[in-house]
C-alpha atoms as a PDB file:
ATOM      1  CA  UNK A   1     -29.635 -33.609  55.759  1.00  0.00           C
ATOM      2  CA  UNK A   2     -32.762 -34.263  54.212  1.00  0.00           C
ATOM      3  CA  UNK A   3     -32.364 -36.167  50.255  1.00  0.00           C
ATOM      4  CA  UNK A   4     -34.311 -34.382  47.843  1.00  0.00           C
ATOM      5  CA  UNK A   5     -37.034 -35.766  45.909  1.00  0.00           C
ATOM      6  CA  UNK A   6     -37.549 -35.753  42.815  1.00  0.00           C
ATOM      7  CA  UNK A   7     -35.775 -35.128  39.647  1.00  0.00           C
ATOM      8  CA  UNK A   8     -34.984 -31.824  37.473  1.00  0.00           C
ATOM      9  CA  UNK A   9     -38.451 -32.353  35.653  1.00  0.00           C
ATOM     10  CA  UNK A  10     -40.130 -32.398  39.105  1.00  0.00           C
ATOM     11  CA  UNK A  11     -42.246 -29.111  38.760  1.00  0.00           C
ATOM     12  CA  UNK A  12     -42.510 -28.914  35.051  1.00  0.00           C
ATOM     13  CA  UNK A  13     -46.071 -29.389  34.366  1.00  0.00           C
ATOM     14  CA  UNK A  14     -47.066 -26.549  32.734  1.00  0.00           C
ATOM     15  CA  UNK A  15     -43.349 -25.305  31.391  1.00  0.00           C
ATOM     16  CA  UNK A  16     -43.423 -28.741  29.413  1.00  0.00           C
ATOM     17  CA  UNK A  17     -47.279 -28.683  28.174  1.00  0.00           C
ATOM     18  CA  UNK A  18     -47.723 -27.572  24.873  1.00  0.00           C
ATOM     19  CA  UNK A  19     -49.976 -25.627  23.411  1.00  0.00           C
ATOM     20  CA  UNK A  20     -52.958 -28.272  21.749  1.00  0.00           C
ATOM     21  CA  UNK A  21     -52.379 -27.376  17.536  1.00  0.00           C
ATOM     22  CA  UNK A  22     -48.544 -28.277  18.148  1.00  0.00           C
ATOM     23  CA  UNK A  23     -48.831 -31.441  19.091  1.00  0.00           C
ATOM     24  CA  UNK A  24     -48.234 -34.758  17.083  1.00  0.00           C
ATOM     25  CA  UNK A  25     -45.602 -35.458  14.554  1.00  0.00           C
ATOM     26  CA  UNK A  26     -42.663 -32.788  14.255  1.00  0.00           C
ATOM     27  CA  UNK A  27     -41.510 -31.216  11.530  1.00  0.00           C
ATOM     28  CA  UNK A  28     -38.541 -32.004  10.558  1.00  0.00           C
ATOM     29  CA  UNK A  29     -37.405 -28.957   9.258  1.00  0.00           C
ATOM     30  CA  UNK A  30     -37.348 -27.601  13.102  1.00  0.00           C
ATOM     31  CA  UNK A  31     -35.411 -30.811  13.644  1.00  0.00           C
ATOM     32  CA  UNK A  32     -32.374 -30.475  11.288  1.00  0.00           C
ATOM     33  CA  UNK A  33     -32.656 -26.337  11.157  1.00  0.00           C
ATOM     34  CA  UNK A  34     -29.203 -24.754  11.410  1.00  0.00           C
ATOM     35  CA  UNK A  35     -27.634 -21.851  12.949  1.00  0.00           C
ATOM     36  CA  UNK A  36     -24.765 -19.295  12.462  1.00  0.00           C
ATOM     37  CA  UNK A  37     -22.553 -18.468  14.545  1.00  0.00           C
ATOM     38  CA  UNK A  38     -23.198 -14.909  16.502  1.00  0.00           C
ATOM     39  CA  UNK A  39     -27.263 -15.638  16.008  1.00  0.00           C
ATOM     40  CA  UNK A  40     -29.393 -15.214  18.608  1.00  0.00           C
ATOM     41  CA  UNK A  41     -32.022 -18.093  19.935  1.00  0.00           C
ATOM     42  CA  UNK A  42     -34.855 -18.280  22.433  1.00  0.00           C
ATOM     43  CA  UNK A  43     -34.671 -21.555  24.624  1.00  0.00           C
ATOM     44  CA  UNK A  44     -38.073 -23.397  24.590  1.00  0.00           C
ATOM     45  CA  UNK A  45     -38.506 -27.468  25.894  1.00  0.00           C
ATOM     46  CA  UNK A  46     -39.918 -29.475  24.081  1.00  0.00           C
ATOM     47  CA  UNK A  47     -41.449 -31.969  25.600  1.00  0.00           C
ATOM     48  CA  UNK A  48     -41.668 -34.955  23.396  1.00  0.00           C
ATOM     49  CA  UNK A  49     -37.653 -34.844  22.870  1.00  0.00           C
ATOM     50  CA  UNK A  50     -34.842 -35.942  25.805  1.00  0.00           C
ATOM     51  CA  UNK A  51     -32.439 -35.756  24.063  1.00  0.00           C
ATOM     52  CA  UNK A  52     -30.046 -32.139  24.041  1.00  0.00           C
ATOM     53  CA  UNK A  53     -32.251 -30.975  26.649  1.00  0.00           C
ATOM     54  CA  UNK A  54     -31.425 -28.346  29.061  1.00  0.00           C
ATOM     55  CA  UNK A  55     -32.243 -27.452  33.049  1.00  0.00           C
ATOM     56  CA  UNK A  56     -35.906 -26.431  33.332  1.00  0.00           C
ATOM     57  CA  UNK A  57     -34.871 -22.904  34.831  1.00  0.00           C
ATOM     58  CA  UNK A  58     -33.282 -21.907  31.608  1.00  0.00           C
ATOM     59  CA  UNK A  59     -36.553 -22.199  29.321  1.00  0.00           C
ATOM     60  CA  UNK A  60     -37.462 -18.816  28.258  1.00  0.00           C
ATOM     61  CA  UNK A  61     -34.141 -17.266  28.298  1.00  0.00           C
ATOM     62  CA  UNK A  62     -31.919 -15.791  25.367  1.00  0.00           C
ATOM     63  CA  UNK A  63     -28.455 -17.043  24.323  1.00  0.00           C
ATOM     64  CA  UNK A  64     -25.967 -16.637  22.033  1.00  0.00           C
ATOM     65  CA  UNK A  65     -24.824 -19.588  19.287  1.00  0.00           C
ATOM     66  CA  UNK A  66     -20.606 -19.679  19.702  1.00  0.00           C
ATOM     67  CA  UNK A  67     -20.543 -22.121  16.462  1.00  0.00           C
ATOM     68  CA  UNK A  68     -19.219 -25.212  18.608  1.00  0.00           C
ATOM     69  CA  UNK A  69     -20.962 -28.986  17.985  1.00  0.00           C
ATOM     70  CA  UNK A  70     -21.282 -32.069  20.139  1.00  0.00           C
ATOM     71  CA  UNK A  71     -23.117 -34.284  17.782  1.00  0.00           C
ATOM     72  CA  UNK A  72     -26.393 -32.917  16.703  1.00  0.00           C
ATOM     73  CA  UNK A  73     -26.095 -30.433  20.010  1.00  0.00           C
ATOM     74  CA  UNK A  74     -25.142 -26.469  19.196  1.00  0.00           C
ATOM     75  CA  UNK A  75     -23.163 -24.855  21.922  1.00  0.00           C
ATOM     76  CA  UNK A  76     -25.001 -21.927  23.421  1.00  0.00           C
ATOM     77  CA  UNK A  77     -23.894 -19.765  25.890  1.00  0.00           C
ATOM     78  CA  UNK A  78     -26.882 -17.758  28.159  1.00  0.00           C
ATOM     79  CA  UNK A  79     -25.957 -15.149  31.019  1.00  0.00           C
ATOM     80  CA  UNK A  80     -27.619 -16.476  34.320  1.00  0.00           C
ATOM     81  CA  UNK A  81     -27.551 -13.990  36.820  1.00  0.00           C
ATOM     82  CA  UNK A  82     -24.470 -12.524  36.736  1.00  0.00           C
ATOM     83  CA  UNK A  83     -22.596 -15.681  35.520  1.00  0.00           C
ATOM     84  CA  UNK A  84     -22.176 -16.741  31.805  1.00  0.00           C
ATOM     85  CA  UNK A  85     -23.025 -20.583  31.357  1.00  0.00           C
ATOM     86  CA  UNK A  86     -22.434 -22.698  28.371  1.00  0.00           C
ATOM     87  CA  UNK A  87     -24.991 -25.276  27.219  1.00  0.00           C
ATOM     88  CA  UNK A  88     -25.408 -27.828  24.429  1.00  0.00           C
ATOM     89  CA  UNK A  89     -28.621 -27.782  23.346  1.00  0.00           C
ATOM     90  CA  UNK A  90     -30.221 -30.003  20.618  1.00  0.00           C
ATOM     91  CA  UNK A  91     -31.692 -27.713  17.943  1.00  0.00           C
ATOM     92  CA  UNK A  92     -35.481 -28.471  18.852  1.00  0.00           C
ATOM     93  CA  UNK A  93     -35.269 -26.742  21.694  1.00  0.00           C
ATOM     94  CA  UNK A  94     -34.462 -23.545  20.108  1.00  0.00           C
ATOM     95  CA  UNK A  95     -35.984 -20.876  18.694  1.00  0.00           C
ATOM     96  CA  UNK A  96     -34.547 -18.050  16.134  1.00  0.00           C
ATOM     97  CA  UNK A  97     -35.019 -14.960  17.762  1.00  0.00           C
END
């Protein structure tokens, strides 16, 4: 077999680039926001932050907050396909929908 090259940012060029009046410092009101349980969220990289970050082939997609907390990380669960996956996503990288 042939090893792949590369890791899961490989191919991310444009997903990660952000748009040129949101870069710089961030706020940290987007950094410490909170969420219900039952809301909705958009899932959007950001690329300045590792940390709680989630497969590149889920930005853009809508999930459901379940309430759950691993640190600062919210559980979220997203339907891929036609399988339900659970993530735990750090709070920058979502968006209220």
């Amino acid at each position: 077999m042939v090893k792949r090259i590369g890791t899961k940012q490989r191919k991310t060029r444009n997903k990660l680039k952000q748009y040129y009046r949101e870069r710089g410092k961030l706020s940290l009101s987007k950094y410490f926001q909170e969420f219900a349980l039952g809301d909705k969220v958009g899932l959007s990289l950001h690329a300045m932050i590792q940390a709680g970050r989630f497969h590149p082939r889920f930005h853009g997609l809508t999930g459901t907050i379940t309430g759950n907390k691993k640190g600062f990380c919210v559980e979220v669960i997203i339907q891929d396909q036609d399988k339900q996956k659970t993530l735990y996503i750090h709070p920058i990288h979502l968006v209220r929908n």
